[in-house]
Structures are given as C-alpha cells and as structure tokens.
N, C-alpha and C. Protein backbone atom coordinates (compact mmCIF):
# COMPACT_ATOMS: atom_id res chain seq x y z
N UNK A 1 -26.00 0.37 7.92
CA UNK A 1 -24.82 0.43 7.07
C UNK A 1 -23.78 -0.56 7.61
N UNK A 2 -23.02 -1.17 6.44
CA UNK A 2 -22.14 -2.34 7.20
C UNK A 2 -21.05 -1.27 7.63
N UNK A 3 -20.39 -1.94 8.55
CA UNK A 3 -18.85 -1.57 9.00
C UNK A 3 -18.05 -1.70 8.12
N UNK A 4 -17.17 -0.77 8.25
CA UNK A 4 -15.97 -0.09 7.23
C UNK A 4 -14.83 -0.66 8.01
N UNK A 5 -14.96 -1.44 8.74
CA UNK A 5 -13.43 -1.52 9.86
C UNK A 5 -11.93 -2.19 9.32
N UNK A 6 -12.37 -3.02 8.67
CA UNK A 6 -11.63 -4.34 7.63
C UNK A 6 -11.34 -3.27 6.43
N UNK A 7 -11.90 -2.05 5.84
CA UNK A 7 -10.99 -1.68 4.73
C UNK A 7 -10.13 -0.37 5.52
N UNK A 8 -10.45 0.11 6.72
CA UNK A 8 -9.75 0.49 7.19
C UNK A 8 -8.15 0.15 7.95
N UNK A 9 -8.58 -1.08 8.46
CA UNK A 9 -7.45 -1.47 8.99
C UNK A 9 -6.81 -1.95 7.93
N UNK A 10 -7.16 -2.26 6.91
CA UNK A 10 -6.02 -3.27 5.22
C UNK A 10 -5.58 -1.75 4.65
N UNK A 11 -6.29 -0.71 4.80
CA UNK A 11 -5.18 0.71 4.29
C UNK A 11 -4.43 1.47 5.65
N UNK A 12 -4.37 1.08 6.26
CA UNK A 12 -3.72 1.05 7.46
C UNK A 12 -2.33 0.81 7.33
N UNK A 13 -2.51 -1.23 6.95
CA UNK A 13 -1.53 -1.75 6.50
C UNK A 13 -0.80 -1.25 5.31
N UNK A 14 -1.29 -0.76 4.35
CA UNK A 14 -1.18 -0.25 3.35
C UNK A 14 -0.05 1.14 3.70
N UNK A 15 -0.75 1.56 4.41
CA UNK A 15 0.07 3.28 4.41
C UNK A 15 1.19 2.76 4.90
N UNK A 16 1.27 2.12 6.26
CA UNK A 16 2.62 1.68 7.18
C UNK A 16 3.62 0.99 5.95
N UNK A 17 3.34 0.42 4.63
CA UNK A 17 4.10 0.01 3.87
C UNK A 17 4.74 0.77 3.27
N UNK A 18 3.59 2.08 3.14
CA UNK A 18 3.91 2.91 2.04
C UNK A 18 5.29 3.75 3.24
N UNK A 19 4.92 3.76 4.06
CA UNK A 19 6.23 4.67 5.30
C UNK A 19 6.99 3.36 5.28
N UNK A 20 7.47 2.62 5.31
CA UNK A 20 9.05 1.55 5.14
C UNK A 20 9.00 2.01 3.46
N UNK A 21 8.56 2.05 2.74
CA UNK A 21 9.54 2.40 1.17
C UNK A 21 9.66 3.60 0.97
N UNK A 22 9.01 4.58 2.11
CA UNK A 22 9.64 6.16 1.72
C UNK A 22 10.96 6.17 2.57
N UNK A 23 11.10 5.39 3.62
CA UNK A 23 12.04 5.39 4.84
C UNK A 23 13.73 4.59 3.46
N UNK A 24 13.47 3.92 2.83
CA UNK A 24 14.08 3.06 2.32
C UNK A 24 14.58 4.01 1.07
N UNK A 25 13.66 4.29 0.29
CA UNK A 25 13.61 5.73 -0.80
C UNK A 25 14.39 7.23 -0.12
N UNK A 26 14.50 7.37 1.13
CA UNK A 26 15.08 8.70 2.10
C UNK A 26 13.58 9.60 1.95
N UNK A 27 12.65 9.54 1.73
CA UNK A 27 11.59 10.35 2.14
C UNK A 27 10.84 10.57 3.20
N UNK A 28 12.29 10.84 4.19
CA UNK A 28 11.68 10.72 5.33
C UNK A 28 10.81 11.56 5.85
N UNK A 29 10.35 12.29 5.11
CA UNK A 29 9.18 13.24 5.59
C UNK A 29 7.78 12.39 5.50
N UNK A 30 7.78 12.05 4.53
CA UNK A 30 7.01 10.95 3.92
C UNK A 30 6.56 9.89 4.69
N UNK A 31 8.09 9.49 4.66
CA UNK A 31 7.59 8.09 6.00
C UNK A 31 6.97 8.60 7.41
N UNK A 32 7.39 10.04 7.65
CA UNK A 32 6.96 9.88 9.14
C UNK A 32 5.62 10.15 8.69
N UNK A 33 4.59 10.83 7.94
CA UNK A 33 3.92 11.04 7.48
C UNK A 33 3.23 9.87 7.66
N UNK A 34 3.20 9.54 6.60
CA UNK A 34 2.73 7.77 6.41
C UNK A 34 2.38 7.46 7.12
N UNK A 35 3.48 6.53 8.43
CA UNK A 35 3.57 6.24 9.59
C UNK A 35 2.04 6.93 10.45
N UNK A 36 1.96 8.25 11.02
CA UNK A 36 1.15 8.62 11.54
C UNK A 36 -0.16 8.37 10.71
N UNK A 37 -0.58 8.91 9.62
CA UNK A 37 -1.66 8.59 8.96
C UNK A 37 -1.92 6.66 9.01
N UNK A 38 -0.99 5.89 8.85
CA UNK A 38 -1.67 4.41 9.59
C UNK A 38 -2.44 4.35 10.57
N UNK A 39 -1.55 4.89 11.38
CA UNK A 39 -1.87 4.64 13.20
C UNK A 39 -3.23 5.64 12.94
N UNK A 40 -3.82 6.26 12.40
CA UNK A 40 -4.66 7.31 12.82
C UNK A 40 -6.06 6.28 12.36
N UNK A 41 -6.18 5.67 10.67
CA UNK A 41 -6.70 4.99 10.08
C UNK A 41 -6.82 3.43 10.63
N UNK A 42 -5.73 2.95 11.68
CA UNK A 42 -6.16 1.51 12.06
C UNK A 42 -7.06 1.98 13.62
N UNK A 43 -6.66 2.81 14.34
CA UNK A 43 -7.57 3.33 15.21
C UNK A 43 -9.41 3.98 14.84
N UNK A 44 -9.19 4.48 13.54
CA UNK A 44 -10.60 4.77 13.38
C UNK A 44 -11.26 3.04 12.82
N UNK A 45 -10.41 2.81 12.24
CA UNK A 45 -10.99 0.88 12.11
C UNK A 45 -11.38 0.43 13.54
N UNK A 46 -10.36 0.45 14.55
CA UNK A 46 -11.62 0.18 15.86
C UNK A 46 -12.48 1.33 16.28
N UNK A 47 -12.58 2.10 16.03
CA UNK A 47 -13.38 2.83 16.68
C UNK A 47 -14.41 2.53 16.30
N UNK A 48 -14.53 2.47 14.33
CA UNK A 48 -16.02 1.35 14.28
C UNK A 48 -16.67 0.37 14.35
N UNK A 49 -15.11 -0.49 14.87
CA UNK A 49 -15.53 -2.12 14.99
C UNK A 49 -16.13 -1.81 16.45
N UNK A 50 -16.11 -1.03 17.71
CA UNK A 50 -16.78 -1.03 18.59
C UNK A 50 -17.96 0.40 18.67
N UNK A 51 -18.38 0.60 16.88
CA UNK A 51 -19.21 1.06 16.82
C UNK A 51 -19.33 2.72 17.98
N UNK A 52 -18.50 3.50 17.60
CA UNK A 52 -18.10 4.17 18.15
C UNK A 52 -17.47 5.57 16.82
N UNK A 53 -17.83 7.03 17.74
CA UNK A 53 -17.34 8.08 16.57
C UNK A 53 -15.74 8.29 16.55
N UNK A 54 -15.02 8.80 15.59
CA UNK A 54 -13.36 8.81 15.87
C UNK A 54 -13.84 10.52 15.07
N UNK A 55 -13.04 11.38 15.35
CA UNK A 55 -12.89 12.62 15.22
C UNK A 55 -11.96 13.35 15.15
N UNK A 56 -11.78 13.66 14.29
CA UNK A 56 -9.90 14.93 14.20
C UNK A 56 -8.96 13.74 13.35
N UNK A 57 -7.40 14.22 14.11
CA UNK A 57 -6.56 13.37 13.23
C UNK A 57 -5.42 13.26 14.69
N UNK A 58 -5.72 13.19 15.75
CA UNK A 58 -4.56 13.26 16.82
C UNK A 58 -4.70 11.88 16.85
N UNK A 59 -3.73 11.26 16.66
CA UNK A 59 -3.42 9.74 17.67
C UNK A 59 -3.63 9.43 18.84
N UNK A 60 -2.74 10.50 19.34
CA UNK A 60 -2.47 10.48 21.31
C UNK A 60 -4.33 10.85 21.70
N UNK A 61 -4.88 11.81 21.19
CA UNK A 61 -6.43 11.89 21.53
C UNK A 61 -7.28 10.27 21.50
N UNK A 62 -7.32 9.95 20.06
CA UNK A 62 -8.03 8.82 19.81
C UNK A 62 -7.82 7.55 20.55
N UNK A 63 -6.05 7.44 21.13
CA UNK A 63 -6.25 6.73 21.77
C UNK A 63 -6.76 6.40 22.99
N UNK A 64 -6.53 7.95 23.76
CA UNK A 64 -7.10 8.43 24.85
C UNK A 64 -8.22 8.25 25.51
N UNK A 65 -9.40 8.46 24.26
CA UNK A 65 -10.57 8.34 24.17
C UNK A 65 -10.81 6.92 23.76
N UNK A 66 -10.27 6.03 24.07
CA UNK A 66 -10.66 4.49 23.72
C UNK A 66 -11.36 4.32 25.17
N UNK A 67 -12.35 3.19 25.08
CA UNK A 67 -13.08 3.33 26.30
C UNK A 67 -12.10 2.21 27.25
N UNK A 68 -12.14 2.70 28.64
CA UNK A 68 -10.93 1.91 29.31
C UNK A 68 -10.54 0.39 28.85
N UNK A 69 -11.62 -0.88 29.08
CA UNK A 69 -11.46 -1.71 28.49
C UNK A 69 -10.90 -1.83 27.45
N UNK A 70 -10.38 -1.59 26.43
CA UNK A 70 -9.59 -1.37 25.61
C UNK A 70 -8.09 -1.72 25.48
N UNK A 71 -7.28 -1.30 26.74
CA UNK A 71 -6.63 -1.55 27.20
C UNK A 71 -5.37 -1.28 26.62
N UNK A 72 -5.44 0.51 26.24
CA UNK A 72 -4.45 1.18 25.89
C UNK A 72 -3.39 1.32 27.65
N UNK A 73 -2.22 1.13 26.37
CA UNK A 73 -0.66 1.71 27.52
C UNK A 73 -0.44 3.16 27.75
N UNK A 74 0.82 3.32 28.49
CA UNK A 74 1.15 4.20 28.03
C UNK A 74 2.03 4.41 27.44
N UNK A 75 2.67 3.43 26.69
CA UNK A 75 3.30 3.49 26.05
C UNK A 75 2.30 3.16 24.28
N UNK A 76 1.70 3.20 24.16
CA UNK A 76 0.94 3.33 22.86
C UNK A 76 0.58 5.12 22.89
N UNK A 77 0.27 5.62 24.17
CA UNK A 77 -0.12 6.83 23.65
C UNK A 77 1.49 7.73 23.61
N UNK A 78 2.15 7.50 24.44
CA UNK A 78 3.69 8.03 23.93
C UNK A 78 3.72 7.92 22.30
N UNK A 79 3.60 7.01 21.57
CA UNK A 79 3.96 6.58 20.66
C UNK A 79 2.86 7.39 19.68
N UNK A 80 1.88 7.81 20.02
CA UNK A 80 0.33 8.94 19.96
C UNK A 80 1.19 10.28 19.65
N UNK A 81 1.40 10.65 21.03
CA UNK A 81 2.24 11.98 20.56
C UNK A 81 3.30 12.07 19.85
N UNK A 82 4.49 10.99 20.00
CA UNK A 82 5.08 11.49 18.46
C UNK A 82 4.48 11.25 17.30
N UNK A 83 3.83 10.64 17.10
CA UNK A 83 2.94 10.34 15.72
C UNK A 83 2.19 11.79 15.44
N UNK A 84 2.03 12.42 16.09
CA UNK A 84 0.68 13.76 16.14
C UNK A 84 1.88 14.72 15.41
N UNK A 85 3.34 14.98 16.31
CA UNK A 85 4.53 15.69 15.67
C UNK A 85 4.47 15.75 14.28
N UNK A 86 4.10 14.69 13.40
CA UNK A 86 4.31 14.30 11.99
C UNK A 86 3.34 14.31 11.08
N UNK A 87 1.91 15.28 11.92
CA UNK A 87 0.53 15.66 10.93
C UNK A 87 0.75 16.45 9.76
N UNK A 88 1.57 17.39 10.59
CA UNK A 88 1.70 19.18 9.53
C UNK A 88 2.46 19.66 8.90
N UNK A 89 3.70 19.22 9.85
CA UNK A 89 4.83 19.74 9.24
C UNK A 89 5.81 19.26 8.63
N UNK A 90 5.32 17.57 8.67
CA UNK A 90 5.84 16.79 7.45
C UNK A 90 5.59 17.51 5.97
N UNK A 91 4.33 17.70 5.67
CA UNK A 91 3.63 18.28 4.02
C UNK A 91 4.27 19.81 4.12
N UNK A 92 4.59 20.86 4.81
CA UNK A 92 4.30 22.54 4.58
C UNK A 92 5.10 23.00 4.79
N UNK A 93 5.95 23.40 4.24
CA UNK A 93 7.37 24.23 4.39
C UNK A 93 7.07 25.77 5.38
N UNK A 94 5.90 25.77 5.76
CA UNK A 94 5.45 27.41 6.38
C UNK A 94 5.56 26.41 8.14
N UNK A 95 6.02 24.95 7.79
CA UNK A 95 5.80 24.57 9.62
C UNK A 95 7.16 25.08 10.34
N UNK A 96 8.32 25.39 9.04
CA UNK A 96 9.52 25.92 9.92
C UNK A 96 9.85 27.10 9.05
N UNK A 97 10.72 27.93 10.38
CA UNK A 97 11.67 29.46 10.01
C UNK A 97 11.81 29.40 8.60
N UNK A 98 12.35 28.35 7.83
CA UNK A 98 13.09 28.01 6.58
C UNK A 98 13.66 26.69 6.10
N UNK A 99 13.37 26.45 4.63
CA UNK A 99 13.32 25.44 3.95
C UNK A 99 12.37 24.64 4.01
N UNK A 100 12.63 23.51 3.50
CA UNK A 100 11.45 21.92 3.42
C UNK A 100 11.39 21.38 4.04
N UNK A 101 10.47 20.76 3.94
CA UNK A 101 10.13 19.25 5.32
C UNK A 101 11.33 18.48 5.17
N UNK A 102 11.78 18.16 4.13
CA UNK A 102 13.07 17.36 3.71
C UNK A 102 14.10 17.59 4.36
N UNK A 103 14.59 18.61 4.87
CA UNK A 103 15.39 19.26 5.45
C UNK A 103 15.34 18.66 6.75
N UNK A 104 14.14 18.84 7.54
CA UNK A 104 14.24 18.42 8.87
C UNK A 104 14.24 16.87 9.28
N UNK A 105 13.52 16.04 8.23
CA UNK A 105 13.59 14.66 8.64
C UNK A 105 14.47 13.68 8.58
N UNK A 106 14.96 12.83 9.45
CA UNK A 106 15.59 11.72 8.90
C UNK A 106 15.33 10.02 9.29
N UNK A 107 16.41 9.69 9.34
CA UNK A 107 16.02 8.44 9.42
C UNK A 107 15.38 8.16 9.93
N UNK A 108 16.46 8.62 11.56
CA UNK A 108 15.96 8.25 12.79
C UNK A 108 14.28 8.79 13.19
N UNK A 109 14.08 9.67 12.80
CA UNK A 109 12.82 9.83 12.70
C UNK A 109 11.84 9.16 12.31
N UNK A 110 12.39 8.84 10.88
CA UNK A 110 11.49 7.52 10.14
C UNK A 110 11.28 5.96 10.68
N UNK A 111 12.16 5.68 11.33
CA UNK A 111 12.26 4.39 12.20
C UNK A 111 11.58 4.80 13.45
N UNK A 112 11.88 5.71 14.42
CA UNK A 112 10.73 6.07 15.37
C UNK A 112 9.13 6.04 14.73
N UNK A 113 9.38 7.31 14.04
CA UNK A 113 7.59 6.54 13.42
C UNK A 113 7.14 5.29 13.34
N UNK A 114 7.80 4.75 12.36
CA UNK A 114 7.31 3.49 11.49
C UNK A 114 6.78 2.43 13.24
N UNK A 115 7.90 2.28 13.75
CA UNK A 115 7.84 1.12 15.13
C UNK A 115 6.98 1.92 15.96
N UNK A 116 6.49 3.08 15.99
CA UNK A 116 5.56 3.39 16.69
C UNK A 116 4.09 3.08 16.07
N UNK A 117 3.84 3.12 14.70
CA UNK A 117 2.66 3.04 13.76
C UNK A 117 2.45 1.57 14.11
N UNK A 118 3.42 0.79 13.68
CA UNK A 118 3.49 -0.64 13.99
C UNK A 118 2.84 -1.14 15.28
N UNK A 119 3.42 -0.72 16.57
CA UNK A 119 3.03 -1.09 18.09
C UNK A 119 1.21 -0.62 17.40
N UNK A 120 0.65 0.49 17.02
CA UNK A 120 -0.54 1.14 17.39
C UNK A 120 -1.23 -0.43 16.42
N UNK A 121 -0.64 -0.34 15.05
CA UNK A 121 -1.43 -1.27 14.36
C UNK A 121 -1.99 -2.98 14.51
N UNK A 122 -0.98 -3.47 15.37
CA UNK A 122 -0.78 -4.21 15.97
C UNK A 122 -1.72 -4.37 17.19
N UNK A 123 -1.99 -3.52 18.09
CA UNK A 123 -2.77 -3.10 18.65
C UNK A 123 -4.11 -3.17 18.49
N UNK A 124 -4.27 -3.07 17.37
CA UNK A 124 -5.86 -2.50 16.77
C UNK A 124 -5.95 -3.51 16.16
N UNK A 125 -5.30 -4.16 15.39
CA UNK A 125 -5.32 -4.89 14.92
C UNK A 125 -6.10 -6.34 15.59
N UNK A 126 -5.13 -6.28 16.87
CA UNK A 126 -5.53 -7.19 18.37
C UNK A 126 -6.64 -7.26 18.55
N UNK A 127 -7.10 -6.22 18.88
CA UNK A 127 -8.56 -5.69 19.12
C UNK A 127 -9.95 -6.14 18.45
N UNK A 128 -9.68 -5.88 16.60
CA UNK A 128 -10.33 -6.04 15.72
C UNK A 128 -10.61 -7.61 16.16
N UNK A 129 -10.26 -8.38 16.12
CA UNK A 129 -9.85 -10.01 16.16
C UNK A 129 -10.65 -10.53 17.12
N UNK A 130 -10.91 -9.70 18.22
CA UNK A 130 -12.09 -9.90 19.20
C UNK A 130 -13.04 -10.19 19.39
C-alpha cells in the first residue's frame, strides 16, 4: 500500500488554517481544537513516512514515542501537552462544572495553540523532507 504521509501532512496544513480563522472568527474553542488535531495529523504523517504505527490522539505521547533519532525537544513535547489540554474539552460542555467550551477559551489560548501546532508542523514537516 502506498504511503498516506503527503495527504496527511497537506490536512495538517489544512486544519492549522482552519485554527487561525476560528482564532480570527473568536472560536476559540475551535481554534485550540484545530490547532491540536494538526499537530496530531502532521505527526501521524511521519509516523508513516518512517513507516511506523501512530495510536490514540495524545501529542505529548506520539511525540515521545518518536524513535530518538528523530530529534524531538523538549520543547516540542511541552508544546504536546498543551495541545493534549484541547482534545475534549474544547467539543463537551460535560468537560466543566458549567456552561460551554466557549466560555472557557480565549485568545490567548488560541495563539498558544496555534504557535505550538505550528513549531510541531514544522517539525514534521522537516522530517518528511528527508
């Protein structure tokens, strides 16, 4: 079967766009959303460009599990765990005491994401190119 890596990493790009026009729109639930779902999708793009399984939806894991050569930071997997913050309880109003995801997100949130999705995609991106 050919590799999927190239339509992974181009919806990658794709989502990280779609998180700058929810960030821009105030959906910042959205964007952080977004944001993490990139970074999750340009990492499973390498995981099959080095022919390799990706599993779950944690960032900070997947990157973890990159094989050393690779040559994850630690500051990419920092950027892992807040991305992981923004799986669940962006979409489900049952992730807090009360009200919407809307409620809890904002900008600043959305700009942390986004430049964190960015560093990961960038990253992988690097990689792919190899």
């Amino acid at each position: 079967m050919a590799s999927r890596a190239q339509d992974w990493l181009d919806q990658a790009w794709r989502d990280l766009e779609h998180a700058r026009a929810d960030l821009t729109g105030g959906y910042h639930e959205w964007a952080c959303f977004s944001a993490q779902q990139a970074a999750e999708k340009a990492l499973k793009a390498l995981y099959q460009h080095l022919e390799g399984e990706a599993w779950g939806h944690s960032v900070k894991r997947l990157l973890e599990e990159l094989p050393e050569e690779a040559g994850v930071s630690p500051e990419l997997v920092d950027c892992g765990r807040i991305l992981d913050r923004f799986y669940i309880p962006t979409r489900y109003p049952n992730g807090f005491d009360y009200g919407k995801p809307a409620d809890y997100y904002t900008a600043t949130d959305s700009k942390q994401a986004i430049g964190c999705a960015e560093k990961i995609l960038r990253f992988c991106t690097d990689r792919l190119s190899r």
